[in-house]
Protein backbone atom coordinates (compact mmCIF):
# COMPACT_ATOMS: atom_id res chain seq x y z
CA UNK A 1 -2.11 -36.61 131.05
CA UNK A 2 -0.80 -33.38 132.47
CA UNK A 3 -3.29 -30.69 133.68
CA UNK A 4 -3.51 -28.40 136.01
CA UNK A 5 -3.90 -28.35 139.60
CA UNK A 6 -7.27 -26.85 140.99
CA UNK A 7 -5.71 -26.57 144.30
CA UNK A 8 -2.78 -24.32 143.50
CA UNK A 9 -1.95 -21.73 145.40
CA UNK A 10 -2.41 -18.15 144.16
CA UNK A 11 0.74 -17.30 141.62
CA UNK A 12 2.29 -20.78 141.85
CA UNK A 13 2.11 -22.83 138.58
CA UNK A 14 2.08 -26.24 139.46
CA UNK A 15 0.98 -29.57 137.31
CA UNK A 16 -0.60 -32.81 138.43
CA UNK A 17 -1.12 -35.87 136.74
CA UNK A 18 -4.82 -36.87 136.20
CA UNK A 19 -7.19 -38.76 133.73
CA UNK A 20 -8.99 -35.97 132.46
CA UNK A 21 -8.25 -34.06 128.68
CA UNK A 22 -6.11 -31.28 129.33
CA UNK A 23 -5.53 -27.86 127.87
CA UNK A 24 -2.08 -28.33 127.40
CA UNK A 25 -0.88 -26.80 130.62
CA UNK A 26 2.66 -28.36 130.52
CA UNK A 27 4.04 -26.68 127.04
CA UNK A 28 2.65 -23.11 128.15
CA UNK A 29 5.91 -21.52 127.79
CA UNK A 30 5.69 -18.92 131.22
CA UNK A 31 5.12 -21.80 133.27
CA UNK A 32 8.07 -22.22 135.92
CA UNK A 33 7.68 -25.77 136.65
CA UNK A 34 8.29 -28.23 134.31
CA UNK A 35 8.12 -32.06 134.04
CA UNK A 36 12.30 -32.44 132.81
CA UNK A 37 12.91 -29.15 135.68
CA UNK A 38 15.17 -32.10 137.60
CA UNK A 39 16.69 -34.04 134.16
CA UNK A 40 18.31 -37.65 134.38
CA UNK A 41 20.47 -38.11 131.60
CA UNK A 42 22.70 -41.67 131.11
CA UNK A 43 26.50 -40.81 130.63
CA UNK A 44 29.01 -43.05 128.85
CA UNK A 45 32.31 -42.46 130.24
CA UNK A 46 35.29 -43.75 129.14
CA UNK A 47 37.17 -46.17 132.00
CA UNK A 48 40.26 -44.17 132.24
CA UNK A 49 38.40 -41.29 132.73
CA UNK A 50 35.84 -42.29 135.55
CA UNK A 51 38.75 -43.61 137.29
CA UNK A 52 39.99 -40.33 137.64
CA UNK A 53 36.71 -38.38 138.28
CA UNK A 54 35.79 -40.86 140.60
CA UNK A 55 39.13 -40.61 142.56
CA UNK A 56 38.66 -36.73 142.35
CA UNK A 57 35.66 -37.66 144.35
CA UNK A 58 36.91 -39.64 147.10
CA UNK A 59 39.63 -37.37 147.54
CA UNK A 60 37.45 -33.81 147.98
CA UNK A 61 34.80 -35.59 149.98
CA UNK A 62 32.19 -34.84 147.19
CA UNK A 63 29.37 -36.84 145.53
CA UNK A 64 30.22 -38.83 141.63
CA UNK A 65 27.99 -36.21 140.55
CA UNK A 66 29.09 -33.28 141.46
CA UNK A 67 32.53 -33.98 140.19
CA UNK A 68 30.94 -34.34 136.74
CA UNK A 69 29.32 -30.91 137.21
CA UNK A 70 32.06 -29.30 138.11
CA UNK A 71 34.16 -30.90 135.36
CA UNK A 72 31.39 -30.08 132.75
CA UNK A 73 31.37 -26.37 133.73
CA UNK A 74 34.69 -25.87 133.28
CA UNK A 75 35.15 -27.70 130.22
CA UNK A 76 32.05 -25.63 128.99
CA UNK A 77 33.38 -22.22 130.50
CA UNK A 78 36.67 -22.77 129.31
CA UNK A 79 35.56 -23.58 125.93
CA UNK A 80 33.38 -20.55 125.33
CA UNK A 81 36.29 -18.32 126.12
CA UNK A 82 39.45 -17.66 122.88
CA UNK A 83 42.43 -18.85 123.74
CA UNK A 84 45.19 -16.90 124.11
CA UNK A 85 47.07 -16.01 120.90
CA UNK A 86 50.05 -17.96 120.38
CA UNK A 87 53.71 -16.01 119.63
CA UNK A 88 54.06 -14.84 116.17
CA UNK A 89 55.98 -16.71 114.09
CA UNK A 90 58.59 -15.14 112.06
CA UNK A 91 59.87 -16.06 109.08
CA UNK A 92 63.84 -15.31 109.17
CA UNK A 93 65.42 -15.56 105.74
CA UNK A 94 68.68 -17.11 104.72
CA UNK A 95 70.44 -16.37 101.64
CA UNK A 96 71.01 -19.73 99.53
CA UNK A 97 71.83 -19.19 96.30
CA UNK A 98 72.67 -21.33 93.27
CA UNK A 99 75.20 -24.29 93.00
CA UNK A 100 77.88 -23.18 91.35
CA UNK A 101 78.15 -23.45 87.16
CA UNK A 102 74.18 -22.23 87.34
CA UNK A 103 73.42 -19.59 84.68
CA UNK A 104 70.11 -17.75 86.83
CA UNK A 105 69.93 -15.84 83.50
CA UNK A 106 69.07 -19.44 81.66
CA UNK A 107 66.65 -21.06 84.07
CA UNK A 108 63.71 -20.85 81.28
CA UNK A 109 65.67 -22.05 78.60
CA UNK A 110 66.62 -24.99 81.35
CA UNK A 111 62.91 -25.29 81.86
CA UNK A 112 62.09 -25.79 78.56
CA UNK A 113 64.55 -28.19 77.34
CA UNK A 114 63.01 -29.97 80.06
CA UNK A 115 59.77 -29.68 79.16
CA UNK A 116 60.69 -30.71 75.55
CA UNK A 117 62.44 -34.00 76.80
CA UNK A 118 59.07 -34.82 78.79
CA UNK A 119 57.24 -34.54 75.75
CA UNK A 120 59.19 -36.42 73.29
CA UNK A 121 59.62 -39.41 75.94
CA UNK A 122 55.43 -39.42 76.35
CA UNK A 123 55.21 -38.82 72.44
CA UNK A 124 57.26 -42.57 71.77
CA UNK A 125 55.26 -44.06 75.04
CA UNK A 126 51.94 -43.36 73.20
CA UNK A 127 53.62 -44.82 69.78
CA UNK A 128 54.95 -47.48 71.12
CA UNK A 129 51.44 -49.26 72.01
């Protein structure tokens, strides 16, 4: 059980494991030390990928660790920031017209021939069962 320590300096928070009841020292919120202050925390990393961080390692001279740090802070900086815009993209319009023997003026009566034919083709479908 966490409590705290008797022998504590003056103005330094500081928690000690003992067998007596506590007072819930360790979830008073202005405390500065805390039990998960240094955090170990299991990664899964894909193979391809430690490969590389752990060549990125070997090759600046620095620990596993902070590789994965560093990587994580950009990843995280980078992320929290908009990207830029892209270009605008414009629509440019080309003129295509009609085939040649097409009435524009008739399109709905086009349509609704159409629309007629679909109908009577469903209509003997259904009478046909």
């Amino acid at each position: 059980m966490l409590t705290e320590d008797p022998k504590a300096t003056k103005g330094e928070d500081c928690v000690r494991l003992t067998g007596r009841l506590p007072h819930v020292a360790h979830l008073d919120i202005t405390k500065k030390w805390h039990h998960d202050a240094s955090m170990r925390t299991t990664l899964t990393v894909d193979d391809d990928l430690a490969f590389q961080l752990k060549t990125d390692a070997r090759r600046r001279g620095e620990s596993f660790k902070a590789i994965v740090n560093d990587a994580l802070r950009r990843g995280l900086l980078r992320a929290g920031k908009p990207q830029s815009p892209l270009p605008r993209f414009v629509v440019k319009p080309k003129a295509c017209g009609f085939r040649s023997g097409v009435d524009v003026r008739k399109l709905n009566q086009l349509v609704d021939e159409l629309e007629t034919e679909d109908f009577q083709r469903k209509l003997s479908a259904g009478s046909n069962r």
